[in-house]
Protein backbone atom coordinates (compact mmCIF):
# COMPACT_ATOMS: atom_id res chain seq x y z
CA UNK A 1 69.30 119.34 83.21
CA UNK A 2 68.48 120.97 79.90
CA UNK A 3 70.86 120.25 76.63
CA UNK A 4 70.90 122.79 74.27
CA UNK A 5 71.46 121.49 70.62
CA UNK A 6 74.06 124.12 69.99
CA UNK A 7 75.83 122.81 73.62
CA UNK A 8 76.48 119.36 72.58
CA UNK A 9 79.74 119.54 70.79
CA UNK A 10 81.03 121.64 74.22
CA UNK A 11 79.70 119.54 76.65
CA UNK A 12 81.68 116.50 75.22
CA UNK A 13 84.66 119.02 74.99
CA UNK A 14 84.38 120.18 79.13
CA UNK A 15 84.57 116.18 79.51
CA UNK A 16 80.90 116.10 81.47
CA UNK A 17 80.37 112.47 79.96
CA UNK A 18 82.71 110.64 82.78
CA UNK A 19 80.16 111.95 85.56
CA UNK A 20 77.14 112.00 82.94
CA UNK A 21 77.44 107.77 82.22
CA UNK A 22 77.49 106.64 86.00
CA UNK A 23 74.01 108.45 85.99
CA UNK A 24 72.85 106.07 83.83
CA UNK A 25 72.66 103.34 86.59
CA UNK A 26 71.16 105.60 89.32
CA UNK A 27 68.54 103.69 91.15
CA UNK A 28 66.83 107.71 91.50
CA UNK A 29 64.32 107.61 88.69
CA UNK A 30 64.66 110.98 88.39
CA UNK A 31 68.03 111.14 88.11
CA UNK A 32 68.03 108.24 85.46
CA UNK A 33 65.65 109.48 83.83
CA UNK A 34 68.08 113.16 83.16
CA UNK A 35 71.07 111.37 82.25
CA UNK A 36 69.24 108.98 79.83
CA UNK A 37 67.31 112.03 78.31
CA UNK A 38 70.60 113.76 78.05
CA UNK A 39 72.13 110.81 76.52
CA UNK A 40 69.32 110.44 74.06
CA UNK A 41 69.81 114.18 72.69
CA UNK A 42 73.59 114.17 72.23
CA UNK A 43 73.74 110.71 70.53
CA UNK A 44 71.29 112.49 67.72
CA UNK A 45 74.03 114.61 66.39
CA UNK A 46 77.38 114.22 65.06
CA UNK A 47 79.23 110.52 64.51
CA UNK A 48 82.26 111.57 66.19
CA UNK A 49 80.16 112.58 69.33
CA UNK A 50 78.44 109.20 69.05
CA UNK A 51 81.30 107.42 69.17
CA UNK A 52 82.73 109.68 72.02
CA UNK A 53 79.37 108.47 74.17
CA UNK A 54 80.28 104.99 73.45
CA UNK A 55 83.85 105.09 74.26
CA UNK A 56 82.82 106.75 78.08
CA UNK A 57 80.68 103.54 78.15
CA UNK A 58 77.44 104.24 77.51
CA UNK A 59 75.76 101.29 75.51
CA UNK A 60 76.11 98.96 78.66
CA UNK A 61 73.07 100.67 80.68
CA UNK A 62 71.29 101.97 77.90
CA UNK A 63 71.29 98.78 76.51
CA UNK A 64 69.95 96.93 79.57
CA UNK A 65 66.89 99.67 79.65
CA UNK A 66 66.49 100.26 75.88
CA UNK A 67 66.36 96.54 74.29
CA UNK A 68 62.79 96.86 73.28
CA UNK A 69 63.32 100.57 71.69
CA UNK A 70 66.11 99.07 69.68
CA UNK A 71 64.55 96.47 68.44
CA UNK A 72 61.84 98.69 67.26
CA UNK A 73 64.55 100.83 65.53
CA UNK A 74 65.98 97.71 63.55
CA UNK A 75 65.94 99.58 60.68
CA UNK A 76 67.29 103.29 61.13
CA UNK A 77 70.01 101.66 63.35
CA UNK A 78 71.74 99.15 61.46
CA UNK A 79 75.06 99.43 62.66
CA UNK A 80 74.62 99.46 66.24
CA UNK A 81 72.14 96.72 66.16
CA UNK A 82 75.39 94.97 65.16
CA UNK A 83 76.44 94.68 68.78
CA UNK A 84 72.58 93.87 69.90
CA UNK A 85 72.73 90.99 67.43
CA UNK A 86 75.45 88.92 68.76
CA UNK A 87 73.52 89.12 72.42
CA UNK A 88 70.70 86.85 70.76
CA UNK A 89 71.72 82.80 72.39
CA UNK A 90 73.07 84.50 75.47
CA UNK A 91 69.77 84.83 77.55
CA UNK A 92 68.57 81.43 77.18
CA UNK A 93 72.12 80.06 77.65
CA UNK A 94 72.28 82.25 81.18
CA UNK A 95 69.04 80.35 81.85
CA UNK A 96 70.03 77.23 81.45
CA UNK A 97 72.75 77.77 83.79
CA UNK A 98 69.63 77.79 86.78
CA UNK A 99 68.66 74.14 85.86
CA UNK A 100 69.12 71.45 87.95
CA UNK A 101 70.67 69.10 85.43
CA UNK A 102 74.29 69.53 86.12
CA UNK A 103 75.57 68.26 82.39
CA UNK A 104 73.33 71.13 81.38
CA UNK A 105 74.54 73.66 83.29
CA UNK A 106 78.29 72.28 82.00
CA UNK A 107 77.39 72.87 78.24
CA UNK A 108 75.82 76.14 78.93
CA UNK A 109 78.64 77.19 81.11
CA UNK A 110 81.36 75.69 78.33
CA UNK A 111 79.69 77.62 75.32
CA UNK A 112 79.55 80.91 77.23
CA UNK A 113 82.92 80.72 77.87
CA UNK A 114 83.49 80.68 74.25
CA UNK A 115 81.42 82.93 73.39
CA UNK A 116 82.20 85.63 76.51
CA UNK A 117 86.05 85.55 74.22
CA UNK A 118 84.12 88.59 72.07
CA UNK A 119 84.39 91.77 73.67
CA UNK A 120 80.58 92.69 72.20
CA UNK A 121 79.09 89.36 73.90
CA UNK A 122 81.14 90.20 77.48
CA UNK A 123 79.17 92.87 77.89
CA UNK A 124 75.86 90.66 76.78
CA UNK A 125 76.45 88.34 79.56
CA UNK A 126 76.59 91.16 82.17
CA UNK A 127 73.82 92.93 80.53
CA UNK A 128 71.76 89.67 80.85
CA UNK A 129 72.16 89.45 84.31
CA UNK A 130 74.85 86.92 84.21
CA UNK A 131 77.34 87.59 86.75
CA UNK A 132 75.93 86.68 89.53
CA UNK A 133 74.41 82.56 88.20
CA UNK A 134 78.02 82.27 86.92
CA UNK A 135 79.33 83.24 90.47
CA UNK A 136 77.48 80.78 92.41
CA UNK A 137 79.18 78.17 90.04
CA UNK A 138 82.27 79.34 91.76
CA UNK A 139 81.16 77.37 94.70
CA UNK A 140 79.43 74.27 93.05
CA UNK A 141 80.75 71.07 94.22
CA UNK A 142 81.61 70.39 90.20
CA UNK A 143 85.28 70.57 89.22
CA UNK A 144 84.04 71.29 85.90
CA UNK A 145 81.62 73.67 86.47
CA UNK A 146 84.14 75.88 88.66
CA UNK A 147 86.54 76.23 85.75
CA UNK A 148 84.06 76.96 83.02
CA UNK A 149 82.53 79.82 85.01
CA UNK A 150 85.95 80.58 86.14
CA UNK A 151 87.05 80.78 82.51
CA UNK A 152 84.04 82.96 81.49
CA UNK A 153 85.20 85.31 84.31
CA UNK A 154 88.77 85.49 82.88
CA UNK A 155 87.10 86.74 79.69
CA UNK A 156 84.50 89.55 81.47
CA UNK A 157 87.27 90.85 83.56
CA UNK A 158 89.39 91.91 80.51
CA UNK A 159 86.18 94.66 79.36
CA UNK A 160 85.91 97.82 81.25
CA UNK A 161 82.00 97.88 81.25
CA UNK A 162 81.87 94.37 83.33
CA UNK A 163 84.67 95.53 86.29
CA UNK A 164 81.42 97.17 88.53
CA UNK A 165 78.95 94.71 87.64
CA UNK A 166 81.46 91.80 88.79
CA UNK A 167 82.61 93.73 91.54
CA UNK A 168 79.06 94.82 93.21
CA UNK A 169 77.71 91.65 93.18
CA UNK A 170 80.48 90.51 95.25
CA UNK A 171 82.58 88.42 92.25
CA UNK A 172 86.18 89.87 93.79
CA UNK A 173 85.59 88.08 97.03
CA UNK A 174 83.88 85.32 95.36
CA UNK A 175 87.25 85.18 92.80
CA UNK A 176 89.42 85.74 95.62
CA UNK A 177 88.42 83.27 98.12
CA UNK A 178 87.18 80.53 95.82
CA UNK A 179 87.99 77.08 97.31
CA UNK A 180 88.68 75.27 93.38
CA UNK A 181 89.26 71.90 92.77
CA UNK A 182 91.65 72.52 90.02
CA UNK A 183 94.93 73.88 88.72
CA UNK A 184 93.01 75.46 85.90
CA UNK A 185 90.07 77.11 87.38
CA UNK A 186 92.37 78.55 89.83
CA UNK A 187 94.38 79.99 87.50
CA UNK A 188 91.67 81.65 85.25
CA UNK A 189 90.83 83.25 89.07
CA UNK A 190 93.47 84.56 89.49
CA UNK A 191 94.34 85.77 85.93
CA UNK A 192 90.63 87.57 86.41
CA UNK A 193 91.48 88.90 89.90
CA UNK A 194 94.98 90.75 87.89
CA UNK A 195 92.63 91.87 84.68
CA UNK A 196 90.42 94.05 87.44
CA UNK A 197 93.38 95.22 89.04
CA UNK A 198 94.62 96.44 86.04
CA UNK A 199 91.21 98.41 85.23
CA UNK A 200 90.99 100.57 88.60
CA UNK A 201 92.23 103.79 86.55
CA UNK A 202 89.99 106.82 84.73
CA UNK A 203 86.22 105.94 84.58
CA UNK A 204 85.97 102.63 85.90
CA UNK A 205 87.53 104.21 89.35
CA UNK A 206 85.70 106.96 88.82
CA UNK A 207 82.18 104.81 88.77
CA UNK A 208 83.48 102.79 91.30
CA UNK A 209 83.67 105.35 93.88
CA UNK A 210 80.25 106.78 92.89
CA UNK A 211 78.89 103.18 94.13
CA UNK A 212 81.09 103.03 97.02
CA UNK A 213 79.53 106.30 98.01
CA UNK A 214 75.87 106.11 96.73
CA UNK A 215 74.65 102.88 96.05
CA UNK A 216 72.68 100.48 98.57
CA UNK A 217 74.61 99.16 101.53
CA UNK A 218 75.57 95.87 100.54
CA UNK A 219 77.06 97.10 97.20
CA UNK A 220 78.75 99.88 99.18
CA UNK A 221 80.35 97.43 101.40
CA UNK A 222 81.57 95.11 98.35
CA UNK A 223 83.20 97.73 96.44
CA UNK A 224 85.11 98.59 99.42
CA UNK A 225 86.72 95.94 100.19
CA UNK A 226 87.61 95.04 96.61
CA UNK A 227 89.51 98.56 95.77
CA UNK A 228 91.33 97.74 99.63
CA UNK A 229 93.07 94.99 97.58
CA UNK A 230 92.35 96.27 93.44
CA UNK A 231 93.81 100.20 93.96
CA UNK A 232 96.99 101.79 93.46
CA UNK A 233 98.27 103.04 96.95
CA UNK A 234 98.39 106.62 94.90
CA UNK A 235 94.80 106.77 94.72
CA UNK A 236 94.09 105.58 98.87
CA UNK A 237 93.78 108.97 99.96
CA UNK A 238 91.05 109.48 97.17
CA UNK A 239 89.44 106.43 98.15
CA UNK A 240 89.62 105.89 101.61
CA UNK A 241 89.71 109.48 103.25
CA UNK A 242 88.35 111.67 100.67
CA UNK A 243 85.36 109.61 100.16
CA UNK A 244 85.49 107.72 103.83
CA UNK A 245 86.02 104.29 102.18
CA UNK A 246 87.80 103.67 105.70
CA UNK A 247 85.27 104.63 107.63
CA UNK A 248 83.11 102.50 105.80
CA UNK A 249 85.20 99.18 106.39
CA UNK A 250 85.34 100.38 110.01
CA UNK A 251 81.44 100.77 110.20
CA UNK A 252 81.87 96.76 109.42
CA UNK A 253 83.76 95.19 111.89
CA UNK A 254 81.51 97.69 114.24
CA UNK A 255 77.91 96.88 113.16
CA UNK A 256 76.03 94.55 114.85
CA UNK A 257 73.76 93.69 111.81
CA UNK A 258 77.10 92.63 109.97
CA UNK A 259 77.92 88.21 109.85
CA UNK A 260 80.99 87.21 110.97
CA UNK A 261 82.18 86.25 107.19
CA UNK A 262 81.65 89.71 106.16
CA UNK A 263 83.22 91.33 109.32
CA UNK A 264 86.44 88.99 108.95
CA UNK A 265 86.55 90.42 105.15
CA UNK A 266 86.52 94.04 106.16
CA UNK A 267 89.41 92.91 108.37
CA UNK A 268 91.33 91.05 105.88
CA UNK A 269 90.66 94.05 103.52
CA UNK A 270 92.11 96.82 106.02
CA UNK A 271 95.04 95.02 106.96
CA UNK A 272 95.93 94.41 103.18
CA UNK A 273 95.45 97.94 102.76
CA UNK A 274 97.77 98.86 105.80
CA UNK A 275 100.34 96.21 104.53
CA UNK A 276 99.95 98.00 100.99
CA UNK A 277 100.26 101.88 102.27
CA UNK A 278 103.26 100.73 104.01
CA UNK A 279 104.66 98.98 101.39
CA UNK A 280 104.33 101.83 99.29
CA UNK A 281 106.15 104.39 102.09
CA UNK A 282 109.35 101.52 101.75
CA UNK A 283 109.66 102.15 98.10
CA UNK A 284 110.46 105.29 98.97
CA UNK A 285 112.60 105.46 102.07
CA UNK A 286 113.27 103.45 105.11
CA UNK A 287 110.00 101.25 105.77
CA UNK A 288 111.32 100.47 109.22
CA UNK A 289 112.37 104.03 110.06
CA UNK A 290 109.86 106.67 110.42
CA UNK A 291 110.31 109.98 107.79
CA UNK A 292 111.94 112.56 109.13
CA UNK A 293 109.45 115.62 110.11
CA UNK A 294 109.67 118.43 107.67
CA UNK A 295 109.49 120.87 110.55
CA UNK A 296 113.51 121.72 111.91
CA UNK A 297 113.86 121.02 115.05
CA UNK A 298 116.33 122.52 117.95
CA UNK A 299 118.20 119.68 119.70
CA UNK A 300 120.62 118.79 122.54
CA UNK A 301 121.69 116.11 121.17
CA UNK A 302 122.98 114.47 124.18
CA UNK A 303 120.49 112.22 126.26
CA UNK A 304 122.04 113.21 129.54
CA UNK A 305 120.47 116.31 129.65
CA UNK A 306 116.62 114.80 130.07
CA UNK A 307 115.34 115.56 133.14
CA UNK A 308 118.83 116.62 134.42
CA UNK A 309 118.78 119.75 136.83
CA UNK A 310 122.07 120.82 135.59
CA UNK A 311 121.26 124.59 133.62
CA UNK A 312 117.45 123.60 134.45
CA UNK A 313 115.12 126.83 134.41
CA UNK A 314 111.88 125.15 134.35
CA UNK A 315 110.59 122.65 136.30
CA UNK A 316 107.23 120.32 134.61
CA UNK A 317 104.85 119.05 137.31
CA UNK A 318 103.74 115.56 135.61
CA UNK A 319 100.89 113.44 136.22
CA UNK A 320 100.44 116.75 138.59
CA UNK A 321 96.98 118.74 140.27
CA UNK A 322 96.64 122.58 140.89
CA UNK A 323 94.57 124.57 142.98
CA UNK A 324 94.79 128.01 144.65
CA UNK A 325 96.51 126.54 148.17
CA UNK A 326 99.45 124.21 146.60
CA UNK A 327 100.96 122.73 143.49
CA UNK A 328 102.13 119.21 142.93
CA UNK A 329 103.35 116.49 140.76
CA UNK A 330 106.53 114.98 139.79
CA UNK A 331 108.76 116.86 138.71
CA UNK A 332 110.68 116.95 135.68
CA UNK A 333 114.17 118.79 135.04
CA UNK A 334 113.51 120.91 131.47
CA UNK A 335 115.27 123.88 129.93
CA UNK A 336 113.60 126.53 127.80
CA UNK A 337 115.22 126.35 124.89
CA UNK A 338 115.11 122.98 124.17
CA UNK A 339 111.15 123.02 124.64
CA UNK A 340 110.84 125.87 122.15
CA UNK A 341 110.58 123.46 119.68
CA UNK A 342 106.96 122.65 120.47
CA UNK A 343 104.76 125.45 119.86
CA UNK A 344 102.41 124.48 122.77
CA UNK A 345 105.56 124.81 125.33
CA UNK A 346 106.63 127.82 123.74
CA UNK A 347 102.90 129.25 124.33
CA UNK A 348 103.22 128.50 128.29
CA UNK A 349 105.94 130.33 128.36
CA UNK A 350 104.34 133.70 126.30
CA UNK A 351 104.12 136.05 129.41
CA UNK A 352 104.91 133.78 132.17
CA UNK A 353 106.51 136.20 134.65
CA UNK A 354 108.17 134.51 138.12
CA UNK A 355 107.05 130.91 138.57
CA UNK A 356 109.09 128.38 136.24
CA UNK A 357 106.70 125.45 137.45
CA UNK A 358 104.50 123.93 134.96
CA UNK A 359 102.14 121.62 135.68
CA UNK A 360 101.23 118.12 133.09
CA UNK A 361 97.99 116.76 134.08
CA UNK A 362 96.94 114.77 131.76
CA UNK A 363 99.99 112.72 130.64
CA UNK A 364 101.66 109.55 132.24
CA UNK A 365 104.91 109.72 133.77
CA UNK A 366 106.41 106.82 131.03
CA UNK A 367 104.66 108.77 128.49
CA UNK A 368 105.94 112.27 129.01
CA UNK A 369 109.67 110.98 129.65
CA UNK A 370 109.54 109.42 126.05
CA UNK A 371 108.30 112.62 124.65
CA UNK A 372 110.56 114.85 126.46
CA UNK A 373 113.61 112.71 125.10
CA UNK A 374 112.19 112.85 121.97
CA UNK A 375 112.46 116.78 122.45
CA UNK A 376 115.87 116.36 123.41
CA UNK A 377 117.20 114.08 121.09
CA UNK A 378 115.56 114.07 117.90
CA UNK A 379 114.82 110.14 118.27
CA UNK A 380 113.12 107.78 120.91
CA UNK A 381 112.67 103.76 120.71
CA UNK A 382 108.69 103.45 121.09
CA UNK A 383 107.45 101.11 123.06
CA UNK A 384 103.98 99.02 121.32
CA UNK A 385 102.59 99.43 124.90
CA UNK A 386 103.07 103.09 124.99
CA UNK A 387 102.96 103.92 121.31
CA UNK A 388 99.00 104.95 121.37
CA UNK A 389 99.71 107.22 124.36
CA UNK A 390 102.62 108.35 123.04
CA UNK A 391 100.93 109.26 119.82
CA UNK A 392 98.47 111.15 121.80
CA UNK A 393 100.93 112.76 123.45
CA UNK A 394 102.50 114.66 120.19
CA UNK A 395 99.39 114.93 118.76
CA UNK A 396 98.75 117.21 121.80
CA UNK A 397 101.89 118.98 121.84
CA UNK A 398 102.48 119.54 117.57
CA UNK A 399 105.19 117.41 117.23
CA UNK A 400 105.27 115.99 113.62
CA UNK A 401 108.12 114.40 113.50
CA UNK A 402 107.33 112.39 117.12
CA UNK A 403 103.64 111.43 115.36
CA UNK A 404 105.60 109.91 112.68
CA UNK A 405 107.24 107.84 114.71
CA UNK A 406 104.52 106.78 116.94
CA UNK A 407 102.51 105.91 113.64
CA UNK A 408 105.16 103.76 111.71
CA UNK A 409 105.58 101.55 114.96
CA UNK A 410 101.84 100.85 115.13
CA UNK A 411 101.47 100.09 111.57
CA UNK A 412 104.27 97.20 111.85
CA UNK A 413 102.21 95.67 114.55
CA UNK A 414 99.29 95.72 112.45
CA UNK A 415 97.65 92.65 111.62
CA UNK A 416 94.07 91.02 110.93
CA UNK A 417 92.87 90.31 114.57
CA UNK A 418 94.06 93.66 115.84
CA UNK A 419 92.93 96.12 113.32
CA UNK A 420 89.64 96.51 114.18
CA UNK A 421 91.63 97.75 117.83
CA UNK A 422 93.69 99.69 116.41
CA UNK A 423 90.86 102.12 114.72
């Protein structure tokens, strides 16, 4: 990656920062090593690109590499030493939350709650390495320690450059599933829980993804069951299919390597998001009624032509077995014109000359009448017992409209001990 002096002003323009900051925090050295070189160039030049680099969030991993550089620069950079300056009392205050002495761990615990109220000393605390002593006073026995990390969490969740650090160290599950002795700490939870929510837009989504896809397993694993419950349903498809964020959660109700706690979160995190997708499809239309299937479709209409022999020309062999001597299988009553609207019937009958016998092999008899009246009528009442077959079934045969029905029964059935069956 070269940067040209003359290229710096355009490269800001083409909006390369948003992919050039995650970079920063690349456990590659190489990579790191680019983006921080890249950095270092373009922050040489013009204020207004300067402050462009620290509005896409730069400072926070520079900073944590860079401390000793800075400090060596105290003098040509007096204004951004500013934001160094206030760090000062936050490492030793961090440390003091490791001691033993639990009225120790209060004070330190109280006075970086006040402290974490200053957007510049937020980003200190994460900087420091502070998320993850404050998170295991989430589960301390100590009322009082709960709520004062609690509170400092309230505070860290309101700046974008803290939402990944809380989040891949596990501080969503932490925040969500806390067990707090008070009314309080709870609260400050849960207020901390809506200020992440709120961030998972532009680059913090953006960097978020770039973990879920490329950083180690267990911060992988965390991210992706916090944007299950944190995104907006418009960006699941971006999330979870684009960038196989669901076949991630699968792989952890599947692995044998994974605990129980963490499979039962994957769980809980894919039935939220099922919950959520079809919540989402109710604001919209009928949430009990599958959408209509944007294909038209030709219709009886009337139910008492399935499987009726009256103006029958073809006959479908189900659950049935060919071979050169004889034909067999149960036979079904069908008419042409009615199957036409599947394009795989309509292909049987391309240059079929003579015999009106087709034969269904692989398809149950319960399952084929369903989708035949389906065919006929434009509607069918699916059966939970059938509704996987069934789905199979249309799948097979390229009928849109019948998948959406299958698929809006099996999501209402959906819940945290089955979901792992479902997929």
């Amino acid at each position: 990656m070269v940067v040209y002096k003359n290229k710096k002003l355009q490269i800001v323009e083409c909006n390369v920062l948003p992919t050039l900051v995650p970079m920063l925090q690349s456990k590659d050295p190489t990579i790191h090593y680019e983006a921080v070189g890249s950095i270092g160039v373009m922050v040489h030049s013009s204020p207004n690109i300067k402050k462009d680099i620290l509005l896409a969030g730069a400072l926070q991993p520079v900073f944590v590499y860079l401390v000793p550089a800075v400090l060596r620069a105290k003098e040509k950079q007096p204004f951004y030493l500013i934001h160094i300056a206030q760090r000062g009392p936050i490492p030793p205050l961090l440390d003091m939350l490791k001691s033993p002495d639990a009225r120790l761990q209060e004070m330190s615990a109280f006075a970086l709650g006040r402290l974490a109220q200053d957007s510049h000393n937020q980003a200190g605390i994460t900087s420091n390495r502070g998320v993850e002593p404050l998170l295991n006073l989430l589960i301390s026995n100590n009322a009082l320690l709960q709520c004062n990390a609690a509170f400092v969490f309230y505070y860290l969740a309101d700046n974008e450059d803290n939402v990944a650090d809380i989040i891949k160290a596990g501080g969503f599950q932490r925040l969500k599933a806390g067990c707090f002795e008070n009314e309080q700490a709870r609260e400050c939870a849960a207020k901390a829980l809506e200020r992440l929510e709120e961030k998972m837009q532009g680059r913090v989504l953006k960097h978020l993804i770039y973990l879920m896809c490329f950083a180690e397993e267990g911060v992988q694993r965390h991210v992706a069951i916090a944007l299950a419950y944190l995104c907006s349903p418009h960006d699941h498809k971006t999330i979870f299919i684009d960038n196989n964020g669901l076949e991630l959660l699968m792989g952890l109700l599947e692995s044998p390597d994974v605990k129980q706690k963490q499979k039962g979160d994957a769980s809980a995190a894919l039935y939220h998001l099922a919950v959520k997708a079809s919540s989402f499809v109710s604001l919209i239309g009928d949430g009990d009624a599958a959408p209509p299937s944007p294909i038209p479709q030709m219709y009886f209409g009337e139910e008492e032509y399935v499987n009726n022999p009256m103006f029958s020309d073809v006959t479908l062999l189900v659950e049935g077995e060919a071979s050169t001597a004889i034909i067999f299988g149960r036979i079904f009553y069908a008419h042409r014109y009615c199957l036409l609207s599947s394009d795989i019937f309509r292909t049987m009958f391309d240059g079929r000359i003579g015999s009106k016998d087709i034969v269904i092999t692989n398809i149950k008899w319960d399952v084929f009448e369903l989708m035949m009246r389906y065919i006929y009528t434009g509607s069918v009442d699916v059966n939970l017992d059938l509704a996987h077959d069934l789905l199979r079934a249309a799948d097979q045969y390229l009928l849109e409209g019948l998948k959406r029905i299958c698929e809006n029964a099996i999501v209402q059935d959906i819940s945290v001990e089955n979901v792992s069956l479902m997929y």
